[in-house]
Each structure stands twice: as C-alpha cells, then as structure tokens.
PDB file of N, CA and C in Angstrom:
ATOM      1  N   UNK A   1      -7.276   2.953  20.880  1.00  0.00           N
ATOM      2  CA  UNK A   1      -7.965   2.814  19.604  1.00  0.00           C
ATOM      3  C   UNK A   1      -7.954   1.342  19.188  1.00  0.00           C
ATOM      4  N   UNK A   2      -9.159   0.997  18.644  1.00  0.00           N
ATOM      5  CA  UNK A   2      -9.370  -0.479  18.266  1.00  0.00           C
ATOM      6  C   UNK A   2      -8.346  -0.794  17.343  1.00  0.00           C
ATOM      7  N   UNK A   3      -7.466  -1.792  17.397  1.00  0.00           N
ATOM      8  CA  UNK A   3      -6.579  -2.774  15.827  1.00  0.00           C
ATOM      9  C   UNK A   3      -7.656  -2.738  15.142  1.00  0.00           C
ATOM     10  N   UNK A   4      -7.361  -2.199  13.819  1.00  0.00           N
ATOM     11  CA  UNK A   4      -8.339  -2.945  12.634  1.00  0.00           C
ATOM     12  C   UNK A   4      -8.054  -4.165  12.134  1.00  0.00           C
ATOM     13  N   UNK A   5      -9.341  -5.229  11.868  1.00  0.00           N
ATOM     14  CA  UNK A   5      -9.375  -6.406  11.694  1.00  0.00           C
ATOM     15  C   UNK A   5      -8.433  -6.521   9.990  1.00  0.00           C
ATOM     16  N   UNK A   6      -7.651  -7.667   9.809  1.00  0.00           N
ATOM     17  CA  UNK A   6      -6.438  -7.877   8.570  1.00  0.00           C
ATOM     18  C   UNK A   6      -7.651  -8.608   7.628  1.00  0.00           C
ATOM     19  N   UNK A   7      -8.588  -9.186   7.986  1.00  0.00           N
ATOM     20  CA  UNK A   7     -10.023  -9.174   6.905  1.00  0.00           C
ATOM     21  C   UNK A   7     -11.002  -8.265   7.021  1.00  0.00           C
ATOM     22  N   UNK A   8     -11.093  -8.287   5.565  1.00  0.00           N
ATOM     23  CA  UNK A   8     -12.364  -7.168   5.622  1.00  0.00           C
ATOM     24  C   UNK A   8     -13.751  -8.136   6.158  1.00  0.00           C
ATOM     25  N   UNK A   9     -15.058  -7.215   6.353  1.00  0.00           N
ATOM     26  CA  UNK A   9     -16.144  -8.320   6.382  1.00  0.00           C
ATOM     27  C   UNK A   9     -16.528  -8.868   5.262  1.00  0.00           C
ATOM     28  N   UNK A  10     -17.743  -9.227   4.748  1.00  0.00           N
ATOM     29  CA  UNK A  10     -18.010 -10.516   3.924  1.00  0.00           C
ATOM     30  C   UNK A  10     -18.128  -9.601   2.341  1.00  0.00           C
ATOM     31  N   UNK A  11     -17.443 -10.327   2.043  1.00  0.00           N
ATOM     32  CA  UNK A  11     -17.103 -10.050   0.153  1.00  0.00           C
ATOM     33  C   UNK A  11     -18.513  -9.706  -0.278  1.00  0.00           C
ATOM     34  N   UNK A  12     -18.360  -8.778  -1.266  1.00  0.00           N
ATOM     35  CA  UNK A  12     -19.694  -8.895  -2.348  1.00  0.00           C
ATOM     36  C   UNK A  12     -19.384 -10.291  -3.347  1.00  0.00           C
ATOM     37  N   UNK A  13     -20.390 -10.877  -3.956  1.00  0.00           N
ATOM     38  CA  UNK A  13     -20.222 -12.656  -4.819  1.00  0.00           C
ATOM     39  C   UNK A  13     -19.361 -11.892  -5.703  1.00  0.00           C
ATOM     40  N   UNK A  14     -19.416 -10.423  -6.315  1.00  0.00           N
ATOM     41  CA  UNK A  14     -18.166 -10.175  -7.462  1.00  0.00           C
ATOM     42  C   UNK A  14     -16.988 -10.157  -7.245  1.00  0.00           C
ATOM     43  N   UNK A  15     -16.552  -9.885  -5.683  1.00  0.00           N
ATOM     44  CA  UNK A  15     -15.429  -9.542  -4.892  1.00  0.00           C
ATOM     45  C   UNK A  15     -14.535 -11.131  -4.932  1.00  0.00           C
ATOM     46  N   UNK A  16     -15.870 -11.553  -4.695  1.00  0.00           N
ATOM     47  CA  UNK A  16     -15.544 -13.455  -4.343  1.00  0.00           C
ATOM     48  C   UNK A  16     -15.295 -13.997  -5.515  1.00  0.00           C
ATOM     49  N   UNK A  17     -15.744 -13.839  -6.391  1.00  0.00           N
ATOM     50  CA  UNK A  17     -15.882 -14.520  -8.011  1.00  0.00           C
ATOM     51  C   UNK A  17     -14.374 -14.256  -8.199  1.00  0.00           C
ATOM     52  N   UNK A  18     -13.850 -12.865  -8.258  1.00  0.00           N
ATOM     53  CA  UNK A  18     -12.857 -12.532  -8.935  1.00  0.00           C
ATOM     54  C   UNK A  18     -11.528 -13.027  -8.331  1.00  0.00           C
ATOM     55  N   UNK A  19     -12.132 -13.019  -6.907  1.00  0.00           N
ATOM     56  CA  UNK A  19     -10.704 -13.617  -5.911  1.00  0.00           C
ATOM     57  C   UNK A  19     -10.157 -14.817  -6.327  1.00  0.00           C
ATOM     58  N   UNK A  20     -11.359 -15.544  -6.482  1.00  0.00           N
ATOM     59  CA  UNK A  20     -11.313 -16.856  -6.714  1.00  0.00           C
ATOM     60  C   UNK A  20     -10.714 -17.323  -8.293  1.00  0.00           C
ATOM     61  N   UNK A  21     -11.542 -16.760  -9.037  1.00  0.00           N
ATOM     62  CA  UNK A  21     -10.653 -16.860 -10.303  1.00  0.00           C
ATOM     63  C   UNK A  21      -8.591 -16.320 -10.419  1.00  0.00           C
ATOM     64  N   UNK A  22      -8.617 -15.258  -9.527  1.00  0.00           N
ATOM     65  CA  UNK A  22      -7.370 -15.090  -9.409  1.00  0.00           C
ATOM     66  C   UNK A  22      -6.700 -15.961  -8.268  1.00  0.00           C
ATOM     67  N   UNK A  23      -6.804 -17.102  -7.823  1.00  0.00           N
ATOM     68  CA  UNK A  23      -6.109 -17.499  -6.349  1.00  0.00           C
ATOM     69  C   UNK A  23      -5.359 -18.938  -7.507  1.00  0.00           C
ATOM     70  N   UNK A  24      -5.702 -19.164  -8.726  1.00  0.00           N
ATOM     71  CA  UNK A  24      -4.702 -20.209  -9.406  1.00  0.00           C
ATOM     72  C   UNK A  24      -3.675 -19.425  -9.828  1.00  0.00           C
ATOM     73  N   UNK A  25      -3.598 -18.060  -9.984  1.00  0.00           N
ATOM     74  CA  UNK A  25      -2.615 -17.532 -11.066  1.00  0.00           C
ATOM     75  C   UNK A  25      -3.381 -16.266 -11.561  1.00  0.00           C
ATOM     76  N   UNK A  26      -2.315 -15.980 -12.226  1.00  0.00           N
ATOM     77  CA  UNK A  26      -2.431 -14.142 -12.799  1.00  0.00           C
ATOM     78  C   UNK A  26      -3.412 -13.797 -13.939  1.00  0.00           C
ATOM     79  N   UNK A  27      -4.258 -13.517 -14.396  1.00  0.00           N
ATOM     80  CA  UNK A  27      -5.285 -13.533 -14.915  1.00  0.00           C
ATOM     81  C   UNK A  27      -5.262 -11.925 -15.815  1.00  0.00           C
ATOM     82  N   UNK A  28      -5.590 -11.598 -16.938  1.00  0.00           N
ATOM     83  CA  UNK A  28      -6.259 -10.698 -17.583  1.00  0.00           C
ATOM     84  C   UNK A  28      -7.669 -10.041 -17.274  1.00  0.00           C
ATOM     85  N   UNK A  29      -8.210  -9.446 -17.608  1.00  0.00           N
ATOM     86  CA  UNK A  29      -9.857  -9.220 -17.613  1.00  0.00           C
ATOM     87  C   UNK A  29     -11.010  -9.431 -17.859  1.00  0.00           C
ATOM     88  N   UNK A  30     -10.471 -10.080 -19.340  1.00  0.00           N
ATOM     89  CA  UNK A  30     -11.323 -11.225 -20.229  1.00  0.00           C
ATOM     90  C   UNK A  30     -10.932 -12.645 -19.158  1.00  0.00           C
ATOM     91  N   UNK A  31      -9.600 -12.760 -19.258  1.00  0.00           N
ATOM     92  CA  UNK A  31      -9.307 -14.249 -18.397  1.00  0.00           C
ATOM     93  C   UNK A  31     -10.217 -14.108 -17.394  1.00  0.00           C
ATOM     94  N   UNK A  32     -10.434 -13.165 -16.757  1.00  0.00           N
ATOM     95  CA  UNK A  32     -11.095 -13.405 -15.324  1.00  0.00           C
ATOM     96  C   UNK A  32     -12.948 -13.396 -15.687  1.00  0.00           C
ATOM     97  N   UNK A  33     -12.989 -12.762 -16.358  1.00  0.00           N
ATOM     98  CA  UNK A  33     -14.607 -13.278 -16.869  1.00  0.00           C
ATOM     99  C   UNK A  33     -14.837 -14.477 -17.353  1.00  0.00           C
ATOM    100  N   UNK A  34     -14.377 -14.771 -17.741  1.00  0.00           N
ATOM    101  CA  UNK A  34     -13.911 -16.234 -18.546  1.00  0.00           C
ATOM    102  C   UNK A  34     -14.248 -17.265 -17.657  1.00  0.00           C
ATOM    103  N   UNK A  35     -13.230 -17.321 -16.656  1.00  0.00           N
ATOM    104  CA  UNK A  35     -13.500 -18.023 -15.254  1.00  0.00           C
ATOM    105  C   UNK A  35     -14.368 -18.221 -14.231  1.00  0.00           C
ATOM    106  N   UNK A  36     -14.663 -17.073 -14.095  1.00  0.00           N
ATOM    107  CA  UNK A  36     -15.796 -16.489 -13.411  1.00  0.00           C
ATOM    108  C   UNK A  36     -16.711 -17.777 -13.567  1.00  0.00           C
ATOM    109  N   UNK A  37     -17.226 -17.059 -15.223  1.00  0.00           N
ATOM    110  CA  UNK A  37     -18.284 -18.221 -15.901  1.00  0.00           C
ATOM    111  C   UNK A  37     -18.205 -19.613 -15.904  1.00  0.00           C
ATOM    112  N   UNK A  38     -16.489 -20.250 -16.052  1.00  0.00           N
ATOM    113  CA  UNK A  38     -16.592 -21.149 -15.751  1.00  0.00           C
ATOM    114  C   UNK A  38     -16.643 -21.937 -14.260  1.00  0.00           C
ATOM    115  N   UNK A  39     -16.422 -21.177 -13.583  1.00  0.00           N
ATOM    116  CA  UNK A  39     -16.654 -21.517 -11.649  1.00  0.00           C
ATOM    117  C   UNK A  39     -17.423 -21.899 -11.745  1.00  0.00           C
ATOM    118  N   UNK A  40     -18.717 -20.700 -12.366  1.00  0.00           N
ATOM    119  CA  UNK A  40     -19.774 -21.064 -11.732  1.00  0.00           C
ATOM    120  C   UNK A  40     -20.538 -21.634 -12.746  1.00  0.00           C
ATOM    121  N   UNK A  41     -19.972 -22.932 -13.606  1.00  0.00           N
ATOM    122  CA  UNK A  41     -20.700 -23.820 -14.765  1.00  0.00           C
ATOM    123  C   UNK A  41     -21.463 -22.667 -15.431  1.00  0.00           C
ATOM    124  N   UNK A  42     -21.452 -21.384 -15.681  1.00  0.00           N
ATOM    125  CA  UNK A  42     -22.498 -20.336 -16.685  1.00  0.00           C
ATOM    126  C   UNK A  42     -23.462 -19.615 -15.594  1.00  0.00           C
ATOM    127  N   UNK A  43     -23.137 -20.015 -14.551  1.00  0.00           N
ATOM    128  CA  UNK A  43     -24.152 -19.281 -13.727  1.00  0.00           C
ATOM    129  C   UNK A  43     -24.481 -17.859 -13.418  1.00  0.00           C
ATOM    130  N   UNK A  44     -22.767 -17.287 -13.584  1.00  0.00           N
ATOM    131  CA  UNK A  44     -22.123 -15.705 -13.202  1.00  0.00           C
ATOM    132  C   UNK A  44     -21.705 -15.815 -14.298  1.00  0.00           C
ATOM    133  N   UNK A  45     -22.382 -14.406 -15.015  1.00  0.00           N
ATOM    134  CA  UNK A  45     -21.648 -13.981 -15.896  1.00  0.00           C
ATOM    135  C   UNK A  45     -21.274 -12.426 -16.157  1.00  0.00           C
ATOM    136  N   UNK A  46     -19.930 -12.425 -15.643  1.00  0.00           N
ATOM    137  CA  UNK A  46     -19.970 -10.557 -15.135  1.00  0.00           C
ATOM    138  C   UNK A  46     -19.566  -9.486 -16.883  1.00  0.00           C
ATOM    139  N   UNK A  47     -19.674  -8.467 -16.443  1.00  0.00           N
ATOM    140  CA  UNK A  47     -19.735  -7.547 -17.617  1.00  0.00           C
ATOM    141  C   UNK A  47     -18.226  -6.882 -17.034  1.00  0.00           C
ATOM    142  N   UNK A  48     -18.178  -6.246 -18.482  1.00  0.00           N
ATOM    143  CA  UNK A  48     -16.581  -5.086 -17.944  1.00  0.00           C
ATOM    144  C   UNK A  48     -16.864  -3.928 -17.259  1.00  0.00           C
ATOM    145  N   UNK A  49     -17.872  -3.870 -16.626  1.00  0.00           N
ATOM    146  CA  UNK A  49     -18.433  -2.770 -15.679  1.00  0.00           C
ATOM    147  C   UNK A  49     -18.401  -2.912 -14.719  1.00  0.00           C
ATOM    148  N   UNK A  50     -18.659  -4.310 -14.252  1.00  0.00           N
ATOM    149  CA  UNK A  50     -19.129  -4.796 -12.502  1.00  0.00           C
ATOM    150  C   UNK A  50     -17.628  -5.083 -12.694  1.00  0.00           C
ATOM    151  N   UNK A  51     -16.829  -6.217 -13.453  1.00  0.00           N
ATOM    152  CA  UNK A  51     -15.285  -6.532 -13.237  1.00  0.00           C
ATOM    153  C   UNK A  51     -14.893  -4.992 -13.310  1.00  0.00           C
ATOM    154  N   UNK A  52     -14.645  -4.649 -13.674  1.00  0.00           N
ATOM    155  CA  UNK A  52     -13.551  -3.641 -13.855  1.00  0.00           C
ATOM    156  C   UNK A  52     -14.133  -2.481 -12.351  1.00  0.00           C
ATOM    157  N   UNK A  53     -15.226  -2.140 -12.254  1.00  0.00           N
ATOM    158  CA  UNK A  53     -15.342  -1.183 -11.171  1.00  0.00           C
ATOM    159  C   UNK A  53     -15.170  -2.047  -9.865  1.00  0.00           C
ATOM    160  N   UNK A  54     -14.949  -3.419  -9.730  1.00  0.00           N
ATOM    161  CA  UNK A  54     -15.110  -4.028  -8.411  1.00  0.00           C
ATOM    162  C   UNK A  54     -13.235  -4.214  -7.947  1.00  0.00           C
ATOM    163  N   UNK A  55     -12.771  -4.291  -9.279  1.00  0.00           N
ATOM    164  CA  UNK A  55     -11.431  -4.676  -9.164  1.00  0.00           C
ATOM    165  C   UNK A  55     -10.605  -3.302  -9.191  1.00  0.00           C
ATOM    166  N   UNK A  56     -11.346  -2.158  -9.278  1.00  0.00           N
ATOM    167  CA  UNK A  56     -10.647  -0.807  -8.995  1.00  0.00           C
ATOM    168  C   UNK A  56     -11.159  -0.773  -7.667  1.00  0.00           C
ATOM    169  N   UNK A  57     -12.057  -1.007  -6.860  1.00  0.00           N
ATOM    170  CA  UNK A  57     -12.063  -0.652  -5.465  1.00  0.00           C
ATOM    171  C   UNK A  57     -11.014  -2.254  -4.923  1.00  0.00           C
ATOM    172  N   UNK A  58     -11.091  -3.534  -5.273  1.00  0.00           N
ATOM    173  CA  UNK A  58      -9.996  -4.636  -5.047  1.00  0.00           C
ATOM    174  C   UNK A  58      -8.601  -3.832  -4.960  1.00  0.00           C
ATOM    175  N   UNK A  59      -8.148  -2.943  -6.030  1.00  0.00           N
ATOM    176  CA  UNK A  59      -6.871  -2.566  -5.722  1.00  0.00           C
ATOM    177  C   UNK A  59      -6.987  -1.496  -4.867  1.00  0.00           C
ATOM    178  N   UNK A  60      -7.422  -0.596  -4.623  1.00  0.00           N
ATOM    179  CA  UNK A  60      -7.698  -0.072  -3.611  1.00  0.00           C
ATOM    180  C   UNK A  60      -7.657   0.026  -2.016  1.00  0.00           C
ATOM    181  N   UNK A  61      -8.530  -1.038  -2.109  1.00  0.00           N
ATOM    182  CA  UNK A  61      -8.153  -1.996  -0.650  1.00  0.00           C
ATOM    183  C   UNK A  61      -7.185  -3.280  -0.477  1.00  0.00           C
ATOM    184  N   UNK A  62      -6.065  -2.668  -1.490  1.00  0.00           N
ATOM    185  CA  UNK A  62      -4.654  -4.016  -1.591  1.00  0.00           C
ATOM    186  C   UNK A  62      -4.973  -5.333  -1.681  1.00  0.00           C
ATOM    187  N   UNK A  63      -6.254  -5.632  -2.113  1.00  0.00           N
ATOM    188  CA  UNK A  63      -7.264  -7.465  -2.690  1.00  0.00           C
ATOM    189  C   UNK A  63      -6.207  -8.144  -4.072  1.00  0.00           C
ATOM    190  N   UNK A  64      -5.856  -7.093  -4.604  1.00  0.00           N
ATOM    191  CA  UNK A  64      -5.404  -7.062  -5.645  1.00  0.00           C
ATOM    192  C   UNK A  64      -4.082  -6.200  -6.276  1.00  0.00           C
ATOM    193  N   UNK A  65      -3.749  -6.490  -7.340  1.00  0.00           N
ATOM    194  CA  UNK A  65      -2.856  -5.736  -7.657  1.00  0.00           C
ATOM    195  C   UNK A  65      -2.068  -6.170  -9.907  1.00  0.00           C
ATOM    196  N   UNK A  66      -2.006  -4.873  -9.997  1.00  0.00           N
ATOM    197  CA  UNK A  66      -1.131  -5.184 -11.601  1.00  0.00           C
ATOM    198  C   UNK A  66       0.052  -6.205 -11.198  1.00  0.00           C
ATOM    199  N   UNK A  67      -0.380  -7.277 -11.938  1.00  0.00           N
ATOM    200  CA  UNK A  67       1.405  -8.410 -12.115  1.00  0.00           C
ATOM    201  C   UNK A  67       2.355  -7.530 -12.680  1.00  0.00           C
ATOM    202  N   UNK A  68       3.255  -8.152 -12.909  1.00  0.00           N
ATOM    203  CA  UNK A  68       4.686  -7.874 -14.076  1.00  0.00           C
ATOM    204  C   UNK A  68       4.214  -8.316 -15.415  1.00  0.00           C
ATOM    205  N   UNK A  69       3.582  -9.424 -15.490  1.00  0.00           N
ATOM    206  CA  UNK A  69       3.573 -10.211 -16.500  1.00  0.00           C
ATOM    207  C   UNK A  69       2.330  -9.338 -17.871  1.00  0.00           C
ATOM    208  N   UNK A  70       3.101  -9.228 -18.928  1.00  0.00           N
ATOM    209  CA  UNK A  70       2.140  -8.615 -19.806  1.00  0.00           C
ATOM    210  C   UNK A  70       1.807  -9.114 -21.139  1.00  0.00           C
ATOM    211  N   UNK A  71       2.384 -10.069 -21.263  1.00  0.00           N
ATOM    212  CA  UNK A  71       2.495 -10.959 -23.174  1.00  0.00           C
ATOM    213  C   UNK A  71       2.427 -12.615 -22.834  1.00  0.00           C
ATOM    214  N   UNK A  72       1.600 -13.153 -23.313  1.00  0.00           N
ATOM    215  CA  UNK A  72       1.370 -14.709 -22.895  1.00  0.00           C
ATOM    216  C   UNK A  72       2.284 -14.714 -25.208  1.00  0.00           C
ATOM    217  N   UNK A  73       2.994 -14.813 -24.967  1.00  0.00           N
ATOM    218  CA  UNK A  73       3.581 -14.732 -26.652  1.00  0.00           C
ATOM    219  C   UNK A  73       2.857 -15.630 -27.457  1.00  0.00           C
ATOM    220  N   UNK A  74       2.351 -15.367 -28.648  1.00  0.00           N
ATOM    221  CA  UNK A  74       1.268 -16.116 -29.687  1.00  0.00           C
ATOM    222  C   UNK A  74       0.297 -16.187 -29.351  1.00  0.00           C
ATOM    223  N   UNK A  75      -0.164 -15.824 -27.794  1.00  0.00           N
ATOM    224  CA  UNK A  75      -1.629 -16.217 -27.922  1.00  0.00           C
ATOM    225  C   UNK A  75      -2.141 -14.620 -27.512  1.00  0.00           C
ATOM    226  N   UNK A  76      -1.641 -13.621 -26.927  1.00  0.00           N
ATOM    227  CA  UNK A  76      -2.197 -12.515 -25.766  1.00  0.00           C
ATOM    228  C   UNK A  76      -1.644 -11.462 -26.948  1.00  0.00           C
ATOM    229  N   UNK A  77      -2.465 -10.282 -26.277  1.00  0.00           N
ATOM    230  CA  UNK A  77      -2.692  -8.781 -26.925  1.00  0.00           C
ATOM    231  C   UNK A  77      -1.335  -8.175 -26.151  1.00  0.00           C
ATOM    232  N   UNK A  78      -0.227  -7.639 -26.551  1.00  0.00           N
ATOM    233  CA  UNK A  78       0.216  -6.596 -25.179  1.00  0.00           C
ATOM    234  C   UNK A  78      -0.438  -5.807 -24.543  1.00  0.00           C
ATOM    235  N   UNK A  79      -1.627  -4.940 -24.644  1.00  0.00           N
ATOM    236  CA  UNK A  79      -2.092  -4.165 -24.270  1.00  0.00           C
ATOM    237  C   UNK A  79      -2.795  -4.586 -22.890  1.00  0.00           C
ATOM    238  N   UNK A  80      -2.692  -5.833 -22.765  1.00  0.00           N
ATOM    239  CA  UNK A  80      -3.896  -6.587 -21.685  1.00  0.00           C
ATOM    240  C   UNK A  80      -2.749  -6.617 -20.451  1.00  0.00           C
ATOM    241  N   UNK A  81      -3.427  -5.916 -19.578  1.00  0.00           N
ATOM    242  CA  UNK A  81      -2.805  -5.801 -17.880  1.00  0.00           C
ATOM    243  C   UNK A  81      -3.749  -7.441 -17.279  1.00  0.00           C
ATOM    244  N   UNK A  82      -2.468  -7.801 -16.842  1.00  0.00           N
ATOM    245  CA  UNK A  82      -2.723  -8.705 -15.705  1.00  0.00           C
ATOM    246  C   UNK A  82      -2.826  -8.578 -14.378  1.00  0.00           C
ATOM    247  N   UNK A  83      -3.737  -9.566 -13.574  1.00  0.00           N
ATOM    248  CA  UNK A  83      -3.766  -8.829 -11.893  1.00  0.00           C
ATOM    249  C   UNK A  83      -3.747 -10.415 -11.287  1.00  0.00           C
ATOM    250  N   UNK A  84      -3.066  -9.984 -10.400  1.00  0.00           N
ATOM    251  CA  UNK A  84      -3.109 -11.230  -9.270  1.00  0.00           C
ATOM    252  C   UNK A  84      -3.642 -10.732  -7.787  1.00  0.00           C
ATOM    253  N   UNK A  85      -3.264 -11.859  -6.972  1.00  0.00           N
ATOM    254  CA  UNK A  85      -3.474 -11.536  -5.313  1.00  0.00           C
ATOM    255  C   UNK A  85      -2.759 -10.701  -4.705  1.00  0.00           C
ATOM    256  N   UNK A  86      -2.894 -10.050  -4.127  1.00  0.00           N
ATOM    257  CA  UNK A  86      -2.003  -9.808  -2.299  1.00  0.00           C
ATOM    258  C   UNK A  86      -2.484 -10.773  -1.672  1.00  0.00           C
ATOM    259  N   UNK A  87      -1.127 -10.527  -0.811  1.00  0.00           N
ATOM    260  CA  UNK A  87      -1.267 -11.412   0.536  1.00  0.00           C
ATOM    261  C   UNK A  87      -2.827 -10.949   1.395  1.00  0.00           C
ATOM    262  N   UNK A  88      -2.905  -9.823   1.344  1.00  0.00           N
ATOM    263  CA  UNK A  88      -4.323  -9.471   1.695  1.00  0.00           C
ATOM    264  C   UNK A  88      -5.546 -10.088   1.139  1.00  0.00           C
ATOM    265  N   UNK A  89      -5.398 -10.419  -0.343  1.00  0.00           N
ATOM    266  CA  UNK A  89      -6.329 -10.908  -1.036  1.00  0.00           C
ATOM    267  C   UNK A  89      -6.277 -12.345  -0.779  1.00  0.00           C
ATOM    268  N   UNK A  90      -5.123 -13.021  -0.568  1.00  0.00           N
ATOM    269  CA  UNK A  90      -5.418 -14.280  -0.016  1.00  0.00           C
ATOM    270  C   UNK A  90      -6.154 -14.383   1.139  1.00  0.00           C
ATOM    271  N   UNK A  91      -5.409 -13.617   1.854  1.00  0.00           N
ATOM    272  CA  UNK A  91      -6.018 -13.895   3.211  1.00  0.00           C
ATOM    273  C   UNK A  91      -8.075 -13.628   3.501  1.00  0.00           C
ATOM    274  N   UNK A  92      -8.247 -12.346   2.590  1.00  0.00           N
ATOM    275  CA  UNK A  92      -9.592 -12.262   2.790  1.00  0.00           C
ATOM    276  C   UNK A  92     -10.361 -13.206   2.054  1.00  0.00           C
ATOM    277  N   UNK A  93      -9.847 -13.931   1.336  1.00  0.00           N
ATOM    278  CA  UNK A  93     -10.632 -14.958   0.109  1.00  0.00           C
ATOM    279  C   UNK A  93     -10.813 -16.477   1.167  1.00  0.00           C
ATOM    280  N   UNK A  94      -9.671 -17.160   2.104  1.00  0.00           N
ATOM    281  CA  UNK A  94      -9.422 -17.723   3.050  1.00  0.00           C
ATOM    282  C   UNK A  94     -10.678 -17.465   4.296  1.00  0.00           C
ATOM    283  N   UNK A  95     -10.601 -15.819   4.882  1.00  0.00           N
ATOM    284  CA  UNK A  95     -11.794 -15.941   5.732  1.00  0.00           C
ATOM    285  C   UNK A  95     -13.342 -15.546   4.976  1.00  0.00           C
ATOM    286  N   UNK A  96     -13.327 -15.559   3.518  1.00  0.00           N
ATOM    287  CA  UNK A  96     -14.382 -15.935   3.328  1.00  0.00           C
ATOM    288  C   UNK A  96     -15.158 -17.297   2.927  1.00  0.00           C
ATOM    289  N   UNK A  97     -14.242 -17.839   2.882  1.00  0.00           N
ATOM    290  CA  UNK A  97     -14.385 -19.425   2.508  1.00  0.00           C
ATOM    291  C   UNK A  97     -14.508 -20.143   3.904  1.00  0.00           C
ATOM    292  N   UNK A  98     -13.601 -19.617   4.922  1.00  0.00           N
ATOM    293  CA  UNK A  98     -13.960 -20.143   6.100  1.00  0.00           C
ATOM    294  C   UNK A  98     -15.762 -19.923   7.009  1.00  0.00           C
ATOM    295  N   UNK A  99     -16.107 -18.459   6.448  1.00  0.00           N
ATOM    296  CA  UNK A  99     -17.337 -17.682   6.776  1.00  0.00           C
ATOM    297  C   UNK A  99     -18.279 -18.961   6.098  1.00  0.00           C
ATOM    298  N   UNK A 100     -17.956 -19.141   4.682  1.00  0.00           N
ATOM    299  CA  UNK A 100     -18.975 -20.033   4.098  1.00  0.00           C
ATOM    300  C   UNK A 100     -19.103 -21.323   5.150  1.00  0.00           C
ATOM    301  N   UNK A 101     -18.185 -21.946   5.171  1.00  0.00           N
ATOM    302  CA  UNK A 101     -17.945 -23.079   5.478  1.00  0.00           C
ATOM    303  C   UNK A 101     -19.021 -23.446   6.986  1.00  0.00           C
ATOM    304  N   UNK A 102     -18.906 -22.243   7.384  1.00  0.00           N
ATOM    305  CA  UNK A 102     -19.788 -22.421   8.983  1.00  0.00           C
ATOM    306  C   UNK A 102     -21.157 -22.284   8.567  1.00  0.00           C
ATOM    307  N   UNK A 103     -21.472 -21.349   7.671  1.00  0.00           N
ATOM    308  CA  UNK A 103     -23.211 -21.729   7.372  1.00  0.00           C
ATOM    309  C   UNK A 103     -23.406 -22.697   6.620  1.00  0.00           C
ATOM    310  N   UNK A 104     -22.529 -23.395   6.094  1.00  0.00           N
ATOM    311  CA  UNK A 104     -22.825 -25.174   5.004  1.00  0.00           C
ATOM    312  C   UNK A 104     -22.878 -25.534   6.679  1.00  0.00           C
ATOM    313  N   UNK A 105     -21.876 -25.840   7.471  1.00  0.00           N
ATOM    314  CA  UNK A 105     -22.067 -26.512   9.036  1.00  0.00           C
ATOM    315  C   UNK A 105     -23.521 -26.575   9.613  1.00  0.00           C
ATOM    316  N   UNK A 106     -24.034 -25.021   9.200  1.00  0.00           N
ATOM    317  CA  UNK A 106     -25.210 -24.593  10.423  1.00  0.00           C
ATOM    318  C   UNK A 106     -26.429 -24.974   9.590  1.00  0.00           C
ATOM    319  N   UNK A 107     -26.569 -25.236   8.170  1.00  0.00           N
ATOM    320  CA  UNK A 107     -27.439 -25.700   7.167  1.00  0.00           C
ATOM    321  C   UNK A 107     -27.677 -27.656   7.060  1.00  0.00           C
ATOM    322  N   UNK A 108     -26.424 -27.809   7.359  1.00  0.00           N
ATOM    323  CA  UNK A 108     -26.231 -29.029   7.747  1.00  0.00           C
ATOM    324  C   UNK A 108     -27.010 -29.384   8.609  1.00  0.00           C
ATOM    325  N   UNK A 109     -26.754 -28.890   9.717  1.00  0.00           N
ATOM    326  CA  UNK A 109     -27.750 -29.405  10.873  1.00  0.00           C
ATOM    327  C   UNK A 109     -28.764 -29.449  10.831  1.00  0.00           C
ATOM    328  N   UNK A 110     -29.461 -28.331  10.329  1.00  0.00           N
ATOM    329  CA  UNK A 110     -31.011 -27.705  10.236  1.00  0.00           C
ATOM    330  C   UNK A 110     -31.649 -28.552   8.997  1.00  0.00           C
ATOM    331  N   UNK A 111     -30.992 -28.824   8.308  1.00  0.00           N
ATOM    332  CA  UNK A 111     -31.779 -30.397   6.839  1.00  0.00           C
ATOM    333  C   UNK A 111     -31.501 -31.742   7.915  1.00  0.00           C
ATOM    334  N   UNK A 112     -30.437 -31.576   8.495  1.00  0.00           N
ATOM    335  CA  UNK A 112     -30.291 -33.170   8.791  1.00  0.00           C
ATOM    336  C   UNK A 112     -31.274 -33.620   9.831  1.00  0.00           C
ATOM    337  N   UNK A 113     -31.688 -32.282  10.900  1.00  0.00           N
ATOM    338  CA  UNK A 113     -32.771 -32.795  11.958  1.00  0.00           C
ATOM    339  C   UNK A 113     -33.950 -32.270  11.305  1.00  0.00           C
ATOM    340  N   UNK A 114     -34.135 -31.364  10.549  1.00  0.00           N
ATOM    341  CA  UNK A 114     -35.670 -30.815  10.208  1.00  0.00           C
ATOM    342  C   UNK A 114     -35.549 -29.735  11.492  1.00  0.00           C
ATOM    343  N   UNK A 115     -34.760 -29.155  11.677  1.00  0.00           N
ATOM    344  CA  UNK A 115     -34.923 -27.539  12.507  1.00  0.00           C
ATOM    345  C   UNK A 115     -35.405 -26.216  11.641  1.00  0.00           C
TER     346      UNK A 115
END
C-alpha cells in the first residue's frame, strides 16, 4: 500500500490565508480576519462562514488546532478561542510556499524571454 504523502496537495487561497496569518502566533477569529485583510493590503476579505467552515475542516485534517491561551487581559473577550499551527500545518504552509515559488521561477522565465 502506497505511504501517504505528510502534505496535503495545493491549499484552497482560504486554507493559505489562514495558515499564513497563523504561522506568527496564535490568533482568534476576528484576529485572523483581521490579518487576512491585512496580508493581503484589503484584497481578501473573508466572512465568519468561509473562516470558520475552512478552519473546521483545518482542524480536522490536524492544519490546525485550539491553543491554551484564552484572555489577552484588558484588551480580549474570554469567550474568544484561539488557534494556532500543527506541525502539520507548518509543514503544509512550507510546501505550499515552496509550490508557489516554482511557478514565480517558471513565470520568470516566460516574461524574461517572451515564451
């Protein structure tokens, strides 16, 4: 029987958005929309529908996971769950950045000669 591959294949951009906002640190839900938007200078701007249903299949497939951490004191709600990485979630955020990285390579070429 085939090993299954330790990355999944290529992220959906919400999968990616959220990874990415979580790969500095532990983030809320609002925090992670927040970010999102700011990654992408206003470009992405996700709803609590696409976050929240993308980050229930993220924990799912171990991308993700509830922190410990639940009170930022004076500034945070208790009620607000925080989520960070797995090691899984690093790792798939890693070969998708690497995935990018080869079509900026293969785009490269194709502007720089006119292919």
């Amino acid at each position: 029987m085939p090993k299954k591959s330790a990355a999944p294949g290529p992220l959906t951009p919400a999968v990616l958005h959220i990874l990415l906002a979580l790969s500095t640190g532990e983030r809320h839900g609002y925090g992670i929309m927040k970010q999102v938007e700011a990654d992408s200078q206003g470009k992405t701007k996700m709803g609590p529908g696409t976050l929240y249903g993308s980050m229930g299949r993220m924990m799912e497939a171990g991308l993700i996971r509830e922190s410990g951490k639940r009170v930022d004191p004076g500034m945070d709600d208790e009620r607000r769950i925080y989520y960070e990485l797995t090691t899984a979630g690093r790792k798939a955020l890693e070969a998708e950045l690497q995935r990018y990285r080869g079509v900026v390579e293969v785009a490269k070429g194709r502007v720089a000669y006119g292919h």
